[in-house]
Protein backbone atom coordinates (compact mmCIF):
# COMPACT_ATOMS: atom_id res chain seq x y z
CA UNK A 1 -13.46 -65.89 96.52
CA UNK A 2 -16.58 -65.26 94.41
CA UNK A 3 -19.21 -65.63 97.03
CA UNK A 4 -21.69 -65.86 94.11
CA UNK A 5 -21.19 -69.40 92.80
CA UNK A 6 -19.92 -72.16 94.18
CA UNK A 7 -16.02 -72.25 93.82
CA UNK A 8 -14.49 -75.16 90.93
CA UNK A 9 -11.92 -77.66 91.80
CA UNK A 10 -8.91 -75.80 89.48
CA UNK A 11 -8.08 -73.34 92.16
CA UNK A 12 -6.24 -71.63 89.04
CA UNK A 13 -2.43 -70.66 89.39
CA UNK A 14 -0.84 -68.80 92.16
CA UNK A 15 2.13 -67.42 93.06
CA UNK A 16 3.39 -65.44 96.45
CA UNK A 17 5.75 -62.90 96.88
CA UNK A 18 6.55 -60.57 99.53
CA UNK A 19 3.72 -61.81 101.88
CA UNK A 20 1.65 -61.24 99.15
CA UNK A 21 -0.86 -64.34 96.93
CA UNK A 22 -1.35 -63.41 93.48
CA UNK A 23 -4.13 -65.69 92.28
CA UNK A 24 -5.39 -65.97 88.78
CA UNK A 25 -7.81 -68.46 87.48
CA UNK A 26 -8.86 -69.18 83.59
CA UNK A 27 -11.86 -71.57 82.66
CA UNK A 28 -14.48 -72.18 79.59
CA UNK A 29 -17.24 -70.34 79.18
CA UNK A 30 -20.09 -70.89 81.45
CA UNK A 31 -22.82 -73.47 80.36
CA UNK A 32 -26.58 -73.29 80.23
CA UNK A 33 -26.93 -73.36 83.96
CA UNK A 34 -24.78 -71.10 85.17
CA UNK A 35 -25.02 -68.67 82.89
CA UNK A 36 -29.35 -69.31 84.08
CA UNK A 37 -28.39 -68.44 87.27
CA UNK A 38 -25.86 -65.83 86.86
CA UNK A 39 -28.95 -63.93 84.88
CA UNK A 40 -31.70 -64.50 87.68
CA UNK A 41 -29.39 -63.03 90.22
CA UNK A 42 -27.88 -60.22 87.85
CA UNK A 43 -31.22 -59.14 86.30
CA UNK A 44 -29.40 -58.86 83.00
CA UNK A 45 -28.93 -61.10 80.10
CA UNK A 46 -25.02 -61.78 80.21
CA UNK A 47 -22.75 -61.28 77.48
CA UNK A 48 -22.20 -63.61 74.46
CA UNK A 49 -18.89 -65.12 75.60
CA UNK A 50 -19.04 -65.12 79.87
CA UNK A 51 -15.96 -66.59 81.47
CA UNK A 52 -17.87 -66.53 85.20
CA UNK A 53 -15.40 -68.89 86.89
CA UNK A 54 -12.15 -66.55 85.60
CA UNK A 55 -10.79 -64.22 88.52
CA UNK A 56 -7.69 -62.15 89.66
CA UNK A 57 -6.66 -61.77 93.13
CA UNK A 58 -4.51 -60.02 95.24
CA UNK A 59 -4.21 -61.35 98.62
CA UNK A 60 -1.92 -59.78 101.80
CA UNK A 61 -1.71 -63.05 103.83
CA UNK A 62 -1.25 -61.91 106.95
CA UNK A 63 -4.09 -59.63 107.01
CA UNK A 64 -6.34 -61.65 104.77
CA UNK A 65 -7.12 -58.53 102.75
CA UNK A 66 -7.96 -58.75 99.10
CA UNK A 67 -8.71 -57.37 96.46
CA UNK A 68 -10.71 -59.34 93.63
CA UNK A 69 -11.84 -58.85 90.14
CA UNK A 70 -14.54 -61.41 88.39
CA UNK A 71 -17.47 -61.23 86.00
CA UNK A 72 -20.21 -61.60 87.79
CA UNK A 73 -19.32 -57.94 90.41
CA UNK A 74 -18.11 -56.39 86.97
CA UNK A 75 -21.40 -57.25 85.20
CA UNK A 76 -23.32 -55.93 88.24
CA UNK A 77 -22.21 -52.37 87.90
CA UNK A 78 -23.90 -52.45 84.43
CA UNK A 79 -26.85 -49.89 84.70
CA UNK A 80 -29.65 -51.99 85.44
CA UNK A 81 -32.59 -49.18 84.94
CA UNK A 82 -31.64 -48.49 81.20
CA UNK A 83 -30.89 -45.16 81.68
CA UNK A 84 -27.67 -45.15 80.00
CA UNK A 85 -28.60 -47.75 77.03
CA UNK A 86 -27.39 -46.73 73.98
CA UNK A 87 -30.26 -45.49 71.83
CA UNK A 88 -29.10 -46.26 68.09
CA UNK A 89 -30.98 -47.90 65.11
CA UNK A 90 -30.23 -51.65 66.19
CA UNK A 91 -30.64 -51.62 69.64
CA UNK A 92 -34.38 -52.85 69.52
CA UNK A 93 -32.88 -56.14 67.13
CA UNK A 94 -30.46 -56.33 70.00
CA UNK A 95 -33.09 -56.34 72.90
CA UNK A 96 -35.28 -58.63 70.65
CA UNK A 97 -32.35 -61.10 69.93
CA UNK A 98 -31.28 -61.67 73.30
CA UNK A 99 -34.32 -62.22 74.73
CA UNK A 100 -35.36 -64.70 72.14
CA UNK A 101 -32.17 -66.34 73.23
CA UNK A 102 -32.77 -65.92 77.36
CA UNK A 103 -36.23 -67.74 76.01
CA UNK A 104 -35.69 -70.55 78.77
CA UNK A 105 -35.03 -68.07 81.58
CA UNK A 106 -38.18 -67.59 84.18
CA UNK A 107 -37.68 -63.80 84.39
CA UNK A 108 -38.36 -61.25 81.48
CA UNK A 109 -35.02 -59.68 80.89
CA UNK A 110 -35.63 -55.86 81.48
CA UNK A 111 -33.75 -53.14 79.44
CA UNK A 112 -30.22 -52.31 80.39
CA UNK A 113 -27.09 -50.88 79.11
CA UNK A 114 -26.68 -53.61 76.31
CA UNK A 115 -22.34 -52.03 75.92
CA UNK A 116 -21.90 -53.95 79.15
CA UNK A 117 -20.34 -50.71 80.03
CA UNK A 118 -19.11 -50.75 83.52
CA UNK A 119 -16.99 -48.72 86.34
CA UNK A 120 -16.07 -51.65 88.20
CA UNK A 121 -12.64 -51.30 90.18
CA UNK A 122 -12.63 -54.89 92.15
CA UNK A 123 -14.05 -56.54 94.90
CA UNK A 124 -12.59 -56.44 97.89
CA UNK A 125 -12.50 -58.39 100.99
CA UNK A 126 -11.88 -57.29 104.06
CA UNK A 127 -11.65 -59.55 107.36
CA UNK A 128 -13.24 -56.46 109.71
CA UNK A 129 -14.24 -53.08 109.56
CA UNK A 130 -10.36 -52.29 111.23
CA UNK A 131 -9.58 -53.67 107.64
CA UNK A 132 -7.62 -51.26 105.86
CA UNK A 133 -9.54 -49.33 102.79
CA UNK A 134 -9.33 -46.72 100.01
CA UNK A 135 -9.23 -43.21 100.54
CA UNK A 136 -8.77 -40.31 98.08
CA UNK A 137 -5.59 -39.64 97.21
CA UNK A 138 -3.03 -37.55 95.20
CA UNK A 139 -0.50 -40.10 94.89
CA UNK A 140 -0.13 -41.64 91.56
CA UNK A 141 1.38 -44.51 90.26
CA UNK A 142 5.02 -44.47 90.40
CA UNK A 143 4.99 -44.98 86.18
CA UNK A 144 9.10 -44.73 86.56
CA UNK A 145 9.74 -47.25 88.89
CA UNK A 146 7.24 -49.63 86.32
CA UNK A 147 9.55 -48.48 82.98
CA UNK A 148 12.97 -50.55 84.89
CA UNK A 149 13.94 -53.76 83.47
CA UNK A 150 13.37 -55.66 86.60
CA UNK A 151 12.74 -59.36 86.04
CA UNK A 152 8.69 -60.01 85.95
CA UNK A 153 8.15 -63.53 88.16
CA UNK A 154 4.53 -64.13 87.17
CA UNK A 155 2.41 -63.29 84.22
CA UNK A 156 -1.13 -64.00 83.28
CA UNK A 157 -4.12 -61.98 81.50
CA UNK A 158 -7.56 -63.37 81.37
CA UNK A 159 -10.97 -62.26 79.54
CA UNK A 160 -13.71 -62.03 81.92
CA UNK A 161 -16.45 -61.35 79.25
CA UNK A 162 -16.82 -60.54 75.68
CA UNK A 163 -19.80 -59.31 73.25
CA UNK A 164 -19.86 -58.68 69.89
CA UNK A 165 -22.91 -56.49 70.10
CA UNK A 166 -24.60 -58.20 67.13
CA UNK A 167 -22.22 -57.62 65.29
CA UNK A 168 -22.07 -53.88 65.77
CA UNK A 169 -18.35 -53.72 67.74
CA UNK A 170 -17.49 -55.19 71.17
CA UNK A 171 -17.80 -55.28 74.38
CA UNK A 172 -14.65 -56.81 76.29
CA UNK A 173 -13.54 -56.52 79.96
CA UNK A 174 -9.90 -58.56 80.41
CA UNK A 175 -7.56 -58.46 83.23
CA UNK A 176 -3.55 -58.42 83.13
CA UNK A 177 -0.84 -58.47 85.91
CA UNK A 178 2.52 -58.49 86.09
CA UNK A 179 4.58 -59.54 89.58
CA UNK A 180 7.89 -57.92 90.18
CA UNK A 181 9.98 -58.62 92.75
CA UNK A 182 9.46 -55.05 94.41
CA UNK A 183 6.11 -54.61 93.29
CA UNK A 184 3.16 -55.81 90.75
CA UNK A 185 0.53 -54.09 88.80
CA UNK A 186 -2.57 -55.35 87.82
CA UNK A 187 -4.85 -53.27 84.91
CA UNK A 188 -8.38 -54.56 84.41
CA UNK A 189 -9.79 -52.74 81.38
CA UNK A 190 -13.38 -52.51 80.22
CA UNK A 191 -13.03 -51.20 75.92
CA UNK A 192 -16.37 -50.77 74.05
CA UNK A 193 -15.91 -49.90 70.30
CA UNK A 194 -19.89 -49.37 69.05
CA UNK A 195 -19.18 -48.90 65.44
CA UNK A 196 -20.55 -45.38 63.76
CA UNK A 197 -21.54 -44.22 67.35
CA UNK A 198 -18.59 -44.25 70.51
CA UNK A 199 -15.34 -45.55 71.81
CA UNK A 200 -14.56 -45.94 75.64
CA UNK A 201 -11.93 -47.96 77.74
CA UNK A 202 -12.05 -47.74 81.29
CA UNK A 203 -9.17 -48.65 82.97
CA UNK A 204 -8.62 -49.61 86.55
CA UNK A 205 -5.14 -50.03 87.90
CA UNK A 206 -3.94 -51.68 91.23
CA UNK A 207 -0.11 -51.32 92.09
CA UNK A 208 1.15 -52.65 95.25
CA UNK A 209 4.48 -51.68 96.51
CA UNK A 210 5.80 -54.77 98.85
CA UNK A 211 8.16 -53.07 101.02
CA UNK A 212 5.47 -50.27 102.12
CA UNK A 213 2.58 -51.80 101.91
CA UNK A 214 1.35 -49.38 99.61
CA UNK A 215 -1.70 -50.08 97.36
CA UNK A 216 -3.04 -47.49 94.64
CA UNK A 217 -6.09 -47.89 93.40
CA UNK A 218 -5.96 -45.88 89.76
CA UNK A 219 -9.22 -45.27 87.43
CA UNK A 220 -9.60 -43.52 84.45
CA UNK A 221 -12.51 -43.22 82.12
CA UNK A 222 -11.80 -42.65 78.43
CA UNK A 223 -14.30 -42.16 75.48
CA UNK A 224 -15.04 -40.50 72.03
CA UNK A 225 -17.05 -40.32 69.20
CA UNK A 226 -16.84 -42.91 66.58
CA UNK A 227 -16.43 -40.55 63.81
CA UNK A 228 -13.64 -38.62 65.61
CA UNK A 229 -11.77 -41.64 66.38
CA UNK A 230 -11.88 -43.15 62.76
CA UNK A 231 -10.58 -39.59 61.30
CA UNK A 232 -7.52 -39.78 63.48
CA UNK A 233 -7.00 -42.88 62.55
CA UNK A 234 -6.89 -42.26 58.93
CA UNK A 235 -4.14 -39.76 59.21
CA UNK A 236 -2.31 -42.53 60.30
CA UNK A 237 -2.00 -44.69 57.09
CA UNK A 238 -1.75 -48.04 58.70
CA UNK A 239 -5.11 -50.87 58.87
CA UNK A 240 -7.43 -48.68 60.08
CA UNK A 241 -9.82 -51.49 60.97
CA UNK A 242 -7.39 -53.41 62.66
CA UNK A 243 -6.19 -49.97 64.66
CA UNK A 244 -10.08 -50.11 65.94
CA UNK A 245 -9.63 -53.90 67.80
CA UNK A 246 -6.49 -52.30 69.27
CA UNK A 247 -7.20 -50.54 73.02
CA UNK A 248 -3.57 -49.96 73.45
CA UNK A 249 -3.42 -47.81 70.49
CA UNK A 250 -6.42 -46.20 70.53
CA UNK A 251 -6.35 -44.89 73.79
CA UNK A 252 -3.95 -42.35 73.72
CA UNK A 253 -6.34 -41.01 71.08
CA UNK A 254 -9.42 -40.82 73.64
CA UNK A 255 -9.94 -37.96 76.12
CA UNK A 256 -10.07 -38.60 79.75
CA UNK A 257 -13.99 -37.84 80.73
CA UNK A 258 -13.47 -39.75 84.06
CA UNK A 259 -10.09 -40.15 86.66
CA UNK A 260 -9.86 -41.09 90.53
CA UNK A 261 -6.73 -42.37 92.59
CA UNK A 262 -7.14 -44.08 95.74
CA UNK A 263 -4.96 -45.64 98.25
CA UNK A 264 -4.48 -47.61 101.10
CA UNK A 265 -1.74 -49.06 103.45
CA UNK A 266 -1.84 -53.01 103.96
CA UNK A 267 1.04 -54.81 106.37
């Protein structure tokens, strides 16, 4: 549970298989007060569209170990110090903008990467420090065992924010899982499209095999030049503009600049 906020009634939809609780939970956007005190306790001016109450869970019952992804951890893994702000033409406007909008809030918003850009790979919860956790790993997904028509028993994707960077692109950061009754996989992706300046989709990936206990923990870091992108696109012949609000095509056409597997062993 987000520790953060206080938890609402809907307790959101859940299934269990194999021992396992897959929770997911979609609400409205936050309101003036959360979204006040999600930025005191951030430091950051949130996003445009901030769904702070949506989640994804993965929970091993027996153990109580879990793995979580929500807004508020995802939005604190955006650099804080401004470091890694994009410097182009409009990012002043940008700065000016939000704070003009964060007028009410006490604190002075300080600068920040305004892409939202962020590595997060979930939060998880263990019940002790004999919890079971993430080490490096060479094993990857099984990607085969994924491609078989086995029947999927639960579906659900969720936004947990969204920006549209005044109008210069977005910023988006949506989970998706699919339960199986061997398996599941979860992919939380971050996918920044700045227009005339970078690309990037971060994905994390969470597969859990039921019968081992196995849980991988997969994240890759994608990005390219704007320019670059749109070329490749072009060769392509189809909507070009619509191509660029698609992550699932464009990221075949994005290097890797970033890749770690994990894993862990919960039963």
């Amino acid at each position: 549970m987000n520790a953060h906020f206080p938890s609402p009634a809907d307790q959101g939809n859940t299934t269990t298989q194999a021992g396992w609780k897959i929770t997911t939970r979609k609400l409205p956007i936050l309101k003036a007060g959360p979204i006040e005190d999600m930025t005191n306790k951030l430091g950051i001016a949130p996003p445009e569209m901030i769904f702070g109450d949506n989640l994804i869970r993965l929970e091993h019952v027996a153990t109580g170990w879990n793995i979580e992804f929500n807004a508020f951890d995802a939005l604190d893994r955006v650099d804080k110090t401004g470091g890694s702000m994009l410097q182009v033409a409009y990012s002043k406007q940008w700065q000016q903008n939000r704070q003009h909008h964060a007028s009410d809030i006490k604190e002075v918003v300080k600068p920040f990467d305004w892409s939202y850009s962020t590595d997060y790979t979930g939060t998880i919860h263990a019940q002790s420090s004999e919890s079971p956790s993430f080490q490096p790993s060479d094993t990857p997904i099984p990607v085969e065992l994924l491609k078989r028509p086995d029947p999927i028993l639960f579906f659900d994707d969720l936004v947990l924010y969204e920006d549209e960077l005044a109008d210069n692109g977005i910023a988006m950061l949506s989970c998706k899982i699919r339960v199986m009754p061997a398996r599941l996989l979860l992919l939380t992706r971050f996918f920044l499209r700045l227009d005339d300046v970078v690309f990037r989709i971060r994905d994390t990936r969470v597969f859990v095999e039921f019968a081992t206990g196995d849980v991988i923990r997969e994240y890759t870091a994608r990005e390219e030049k704007f320019d670059v992108v749109k070329k490749r696109l072009a060769i392509t012949r189809e909507d070009v503009p619509a191509l660029m609000r698609d992550a699932n095509r464009l990221v075949e056409l994005l290097p890797v600049v970033e890749h770690r597997l994990e894993k862990c062993i919960v039963k």
